[in-house]
PDB file of N, CA and C in Angstrom:
ATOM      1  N   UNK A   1     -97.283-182.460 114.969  1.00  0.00           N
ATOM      2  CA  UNK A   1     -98.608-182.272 114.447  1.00  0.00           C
ATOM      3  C   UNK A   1     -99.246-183.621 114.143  1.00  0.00           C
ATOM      4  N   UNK A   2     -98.743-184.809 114.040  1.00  0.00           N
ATOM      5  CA  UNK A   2     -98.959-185.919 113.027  1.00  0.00           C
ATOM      6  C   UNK A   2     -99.158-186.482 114.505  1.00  0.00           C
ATOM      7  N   UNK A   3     -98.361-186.025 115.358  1.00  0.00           N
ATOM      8  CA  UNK A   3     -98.768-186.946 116.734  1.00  0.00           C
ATOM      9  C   UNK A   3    -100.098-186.333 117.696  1.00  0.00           C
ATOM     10  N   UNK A   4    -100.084-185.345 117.651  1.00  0.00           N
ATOM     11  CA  UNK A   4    -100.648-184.593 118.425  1.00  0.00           C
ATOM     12  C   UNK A   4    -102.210-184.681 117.973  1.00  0.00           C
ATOM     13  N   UNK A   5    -102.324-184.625 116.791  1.00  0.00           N
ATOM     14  CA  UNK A   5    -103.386-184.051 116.223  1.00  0.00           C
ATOM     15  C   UNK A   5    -104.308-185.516 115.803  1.00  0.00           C
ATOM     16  N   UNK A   6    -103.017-186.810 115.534  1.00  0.00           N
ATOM     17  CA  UNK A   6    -103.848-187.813 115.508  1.00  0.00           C
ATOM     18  C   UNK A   6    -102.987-189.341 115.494  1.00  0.00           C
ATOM     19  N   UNK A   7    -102.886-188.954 117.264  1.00  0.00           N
ATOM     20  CA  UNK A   7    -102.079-190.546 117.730  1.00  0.00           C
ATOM     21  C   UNK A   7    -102.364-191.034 117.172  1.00  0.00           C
ATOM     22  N   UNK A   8    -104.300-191.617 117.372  1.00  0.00           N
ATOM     23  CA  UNK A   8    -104.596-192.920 117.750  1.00  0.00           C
ATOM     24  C   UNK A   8    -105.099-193.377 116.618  1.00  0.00           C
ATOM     25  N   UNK A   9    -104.769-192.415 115.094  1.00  0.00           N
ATOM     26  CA  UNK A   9    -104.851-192.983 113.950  1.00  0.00           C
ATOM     27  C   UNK A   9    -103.661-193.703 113.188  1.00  0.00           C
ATOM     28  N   UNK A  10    -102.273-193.174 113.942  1.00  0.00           N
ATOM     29  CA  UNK A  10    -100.951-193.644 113.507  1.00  0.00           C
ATOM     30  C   UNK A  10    -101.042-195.227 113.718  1.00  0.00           C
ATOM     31  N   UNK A  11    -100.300-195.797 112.405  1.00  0.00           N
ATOM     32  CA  UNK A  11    -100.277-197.490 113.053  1.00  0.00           C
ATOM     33  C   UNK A  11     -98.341-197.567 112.399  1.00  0.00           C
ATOM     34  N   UNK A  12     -98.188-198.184 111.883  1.00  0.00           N
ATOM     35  CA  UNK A  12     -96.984-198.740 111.590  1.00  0.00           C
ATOM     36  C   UNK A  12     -96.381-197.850 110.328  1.00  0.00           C
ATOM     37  N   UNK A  13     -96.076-196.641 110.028  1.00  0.00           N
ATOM     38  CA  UNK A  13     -95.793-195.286 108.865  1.00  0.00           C
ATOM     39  C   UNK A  13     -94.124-195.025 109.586  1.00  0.00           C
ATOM     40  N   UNK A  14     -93.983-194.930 108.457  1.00  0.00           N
ATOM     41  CA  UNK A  14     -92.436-194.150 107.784  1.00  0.00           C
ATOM     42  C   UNK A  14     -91.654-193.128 108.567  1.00  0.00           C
ATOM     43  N   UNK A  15     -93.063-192.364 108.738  1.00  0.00           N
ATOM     44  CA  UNK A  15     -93.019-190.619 109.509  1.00  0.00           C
ATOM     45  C   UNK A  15     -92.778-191.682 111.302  1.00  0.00           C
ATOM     46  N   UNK A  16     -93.688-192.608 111.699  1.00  0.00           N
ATOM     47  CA  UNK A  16     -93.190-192.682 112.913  1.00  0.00           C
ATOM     48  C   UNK A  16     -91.681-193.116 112.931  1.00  0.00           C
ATOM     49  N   UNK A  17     -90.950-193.814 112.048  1.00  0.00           N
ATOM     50  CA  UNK A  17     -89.508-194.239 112.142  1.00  0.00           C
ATOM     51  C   UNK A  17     -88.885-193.629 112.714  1.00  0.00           C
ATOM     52  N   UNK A  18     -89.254-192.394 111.245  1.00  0.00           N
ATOM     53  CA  UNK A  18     -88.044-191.121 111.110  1.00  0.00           C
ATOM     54  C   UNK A  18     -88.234-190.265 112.599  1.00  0.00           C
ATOM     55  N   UNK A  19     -89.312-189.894 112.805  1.00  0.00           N
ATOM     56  CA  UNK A  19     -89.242-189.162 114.462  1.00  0.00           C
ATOM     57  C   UNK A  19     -88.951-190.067 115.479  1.00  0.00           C
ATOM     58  N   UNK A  20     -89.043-191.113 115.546  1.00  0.00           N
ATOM     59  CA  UNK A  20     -88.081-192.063 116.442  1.00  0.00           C
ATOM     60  C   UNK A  20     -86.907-191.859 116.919  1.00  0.00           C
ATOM     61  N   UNK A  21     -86.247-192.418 115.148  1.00  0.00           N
ATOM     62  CA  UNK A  21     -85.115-191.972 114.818  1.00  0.00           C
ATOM     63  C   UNK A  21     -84.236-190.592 115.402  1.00  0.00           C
ATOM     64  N   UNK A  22     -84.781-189.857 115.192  1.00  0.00           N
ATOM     65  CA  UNK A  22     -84.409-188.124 115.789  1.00  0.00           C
ATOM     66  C   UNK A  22     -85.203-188.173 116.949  1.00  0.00           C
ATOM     67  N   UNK A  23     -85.461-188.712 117.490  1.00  0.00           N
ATOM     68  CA  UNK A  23     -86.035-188.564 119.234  1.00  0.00           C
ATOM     69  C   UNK A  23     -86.928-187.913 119.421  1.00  0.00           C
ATOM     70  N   UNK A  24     -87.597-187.158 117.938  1.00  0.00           N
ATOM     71  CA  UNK A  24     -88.786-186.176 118.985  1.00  0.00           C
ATOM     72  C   UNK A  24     -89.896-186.734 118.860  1.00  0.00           C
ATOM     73  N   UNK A  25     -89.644-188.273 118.820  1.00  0.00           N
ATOM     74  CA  UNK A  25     -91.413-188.718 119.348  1.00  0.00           C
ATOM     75  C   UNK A  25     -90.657-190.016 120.525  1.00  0.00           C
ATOM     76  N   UNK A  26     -91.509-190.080 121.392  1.00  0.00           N
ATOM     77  CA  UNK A  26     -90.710-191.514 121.865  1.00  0.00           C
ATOM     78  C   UNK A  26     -92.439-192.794 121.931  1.00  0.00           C
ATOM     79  N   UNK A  27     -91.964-193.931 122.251  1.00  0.00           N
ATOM     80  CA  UNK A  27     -93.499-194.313 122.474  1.00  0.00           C
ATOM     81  C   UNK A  27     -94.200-194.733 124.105  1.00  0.00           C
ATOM     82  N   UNK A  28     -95.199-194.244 124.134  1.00  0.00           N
ATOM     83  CA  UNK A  28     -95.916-195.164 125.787  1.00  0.00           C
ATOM     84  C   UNK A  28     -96.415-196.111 125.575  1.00  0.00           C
ATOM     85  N   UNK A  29     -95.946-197.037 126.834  1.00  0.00           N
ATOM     86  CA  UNK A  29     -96.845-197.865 126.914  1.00  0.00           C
ATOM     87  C   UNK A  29     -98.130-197.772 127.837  1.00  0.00           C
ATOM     88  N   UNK A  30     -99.178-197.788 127.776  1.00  0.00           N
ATOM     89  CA  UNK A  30    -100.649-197.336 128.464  1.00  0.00           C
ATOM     90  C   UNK A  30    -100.518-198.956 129.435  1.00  0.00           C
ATOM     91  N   UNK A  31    -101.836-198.948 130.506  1.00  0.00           N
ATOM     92  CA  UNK A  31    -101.807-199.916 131.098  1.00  0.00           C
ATOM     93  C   UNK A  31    -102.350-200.792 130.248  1.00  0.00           C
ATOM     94  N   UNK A  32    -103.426-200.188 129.060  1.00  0.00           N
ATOM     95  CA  UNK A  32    -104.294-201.409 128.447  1.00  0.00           C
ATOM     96  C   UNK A  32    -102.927-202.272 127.794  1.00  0.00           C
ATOM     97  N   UNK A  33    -102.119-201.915 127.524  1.00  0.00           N
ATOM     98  CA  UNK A  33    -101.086-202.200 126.542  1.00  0.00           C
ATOM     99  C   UNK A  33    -101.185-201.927 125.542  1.00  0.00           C
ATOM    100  N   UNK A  34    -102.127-200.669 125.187  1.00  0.00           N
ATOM    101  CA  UNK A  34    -101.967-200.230 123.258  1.00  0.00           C
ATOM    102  C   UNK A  34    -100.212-199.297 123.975  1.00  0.00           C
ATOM    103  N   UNK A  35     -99.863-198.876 122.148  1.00  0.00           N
ATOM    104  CA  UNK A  35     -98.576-198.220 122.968  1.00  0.00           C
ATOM    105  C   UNK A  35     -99.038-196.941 122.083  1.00  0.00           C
ATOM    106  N   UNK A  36     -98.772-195.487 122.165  1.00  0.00           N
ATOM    107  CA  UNK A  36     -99.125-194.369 121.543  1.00  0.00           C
ATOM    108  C   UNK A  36     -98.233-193.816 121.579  1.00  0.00           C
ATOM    109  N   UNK A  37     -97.744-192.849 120.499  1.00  0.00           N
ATOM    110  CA  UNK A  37     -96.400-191.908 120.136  1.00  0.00           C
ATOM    111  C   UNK A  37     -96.829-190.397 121.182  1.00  0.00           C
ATOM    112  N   UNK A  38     -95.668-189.991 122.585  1.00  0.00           N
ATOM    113  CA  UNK A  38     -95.860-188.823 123.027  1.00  0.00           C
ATOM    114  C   UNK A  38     -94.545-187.874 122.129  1.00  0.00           C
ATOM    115  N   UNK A  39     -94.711-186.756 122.315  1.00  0.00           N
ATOM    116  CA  UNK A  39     -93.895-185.944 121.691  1.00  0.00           C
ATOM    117  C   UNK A  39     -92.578-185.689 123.071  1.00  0.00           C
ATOM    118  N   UNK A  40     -91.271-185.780 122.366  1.00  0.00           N
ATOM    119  CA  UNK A  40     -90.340-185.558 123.530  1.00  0.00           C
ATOM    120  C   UNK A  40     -90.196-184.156 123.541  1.00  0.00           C
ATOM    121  N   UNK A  41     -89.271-183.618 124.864  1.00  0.00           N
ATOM    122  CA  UNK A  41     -88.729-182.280 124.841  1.00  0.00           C
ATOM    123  C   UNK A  41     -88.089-181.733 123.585  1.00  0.00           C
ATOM    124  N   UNK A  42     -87.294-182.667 122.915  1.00  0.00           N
ATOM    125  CA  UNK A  42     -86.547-181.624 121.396  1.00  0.00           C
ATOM    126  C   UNK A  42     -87.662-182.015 120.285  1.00  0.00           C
ATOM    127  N   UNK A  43     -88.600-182.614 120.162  1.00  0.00           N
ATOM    128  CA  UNK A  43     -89.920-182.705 119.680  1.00  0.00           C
ATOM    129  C   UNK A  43     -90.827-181.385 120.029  1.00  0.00           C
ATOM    130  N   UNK A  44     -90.997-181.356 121.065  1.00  0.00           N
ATOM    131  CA  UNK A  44     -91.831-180.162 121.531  1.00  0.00           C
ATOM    132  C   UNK A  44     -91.062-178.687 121.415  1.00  0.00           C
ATOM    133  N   UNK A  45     -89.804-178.793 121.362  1.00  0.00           N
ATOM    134  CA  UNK A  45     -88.648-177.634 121.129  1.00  0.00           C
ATOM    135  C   UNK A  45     -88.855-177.298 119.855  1.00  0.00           C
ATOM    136  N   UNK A  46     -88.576-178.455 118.686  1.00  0.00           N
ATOM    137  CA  UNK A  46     -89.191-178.043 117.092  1.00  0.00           C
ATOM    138  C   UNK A  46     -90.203-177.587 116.684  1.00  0.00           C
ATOM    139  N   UNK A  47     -91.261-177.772 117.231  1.00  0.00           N
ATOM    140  CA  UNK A  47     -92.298-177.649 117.173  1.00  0.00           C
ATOM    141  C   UNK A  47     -92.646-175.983 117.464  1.00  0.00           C
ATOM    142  N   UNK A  48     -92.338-175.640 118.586  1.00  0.00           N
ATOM    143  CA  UNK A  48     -92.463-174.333 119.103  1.00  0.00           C
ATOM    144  C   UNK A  48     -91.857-173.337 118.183  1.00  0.00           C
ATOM    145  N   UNK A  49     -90.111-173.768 117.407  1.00  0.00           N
ATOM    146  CA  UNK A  49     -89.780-173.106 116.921  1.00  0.00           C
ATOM    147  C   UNK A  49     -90.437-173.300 115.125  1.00  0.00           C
ATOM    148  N   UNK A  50     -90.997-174.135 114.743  1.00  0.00           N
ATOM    149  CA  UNK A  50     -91.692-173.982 113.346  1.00  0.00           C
ATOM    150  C   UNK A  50     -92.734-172.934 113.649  1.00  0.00           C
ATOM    151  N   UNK A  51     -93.480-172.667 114.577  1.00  0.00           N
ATOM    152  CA  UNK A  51     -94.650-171.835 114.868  1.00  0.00           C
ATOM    153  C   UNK A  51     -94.400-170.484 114.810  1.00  0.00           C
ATOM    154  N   UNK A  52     -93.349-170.338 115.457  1.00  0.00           N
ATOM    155  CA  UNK A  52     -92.726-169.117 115.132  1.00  0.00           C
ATOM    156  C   UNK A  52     -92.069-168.738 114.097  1.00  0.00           C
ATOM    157  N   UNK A  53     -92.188-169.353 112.729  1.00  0.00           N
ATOM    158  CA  UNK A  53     -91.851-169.190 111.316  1.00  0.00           C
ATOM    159  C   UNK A  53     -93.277-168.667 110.452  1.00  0.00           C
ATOM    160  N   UNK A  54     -94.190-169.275 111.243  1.00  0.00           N
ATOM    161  CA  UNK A  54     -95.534-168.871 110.743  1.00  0.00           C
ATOM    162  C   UNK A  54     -96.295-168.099 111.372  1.00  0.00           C
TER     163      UNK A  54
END
């Protein structure tokens, strides 16, 4: 949600570590060379299954 909803406001936060950390964000690099957080497969796997809690 934090990625999805607002990359290109993320800069250097805690929350990006920790999803690092656990793999479900990884980062791109774009051609301009900014780099932006995509969501990985067990990122997008969690995700699907929190939705289905609500």
């Amino acid at each position: 949600m934090l990625v999805k909803d607002a990359a290109d406001q993320i800069g250097d936060r805690h929350e990006l570590d920790t999803l690092l950390e656990r793999q479900l964000i990884a980062m791109e690099q774009l051609v301009s060379g900014a780099r932006l957080p995509r969501i990985t497969e067990d990122g997008d796997l969690l995700l699907r299954a929190v939705r289905r809690l609500h």
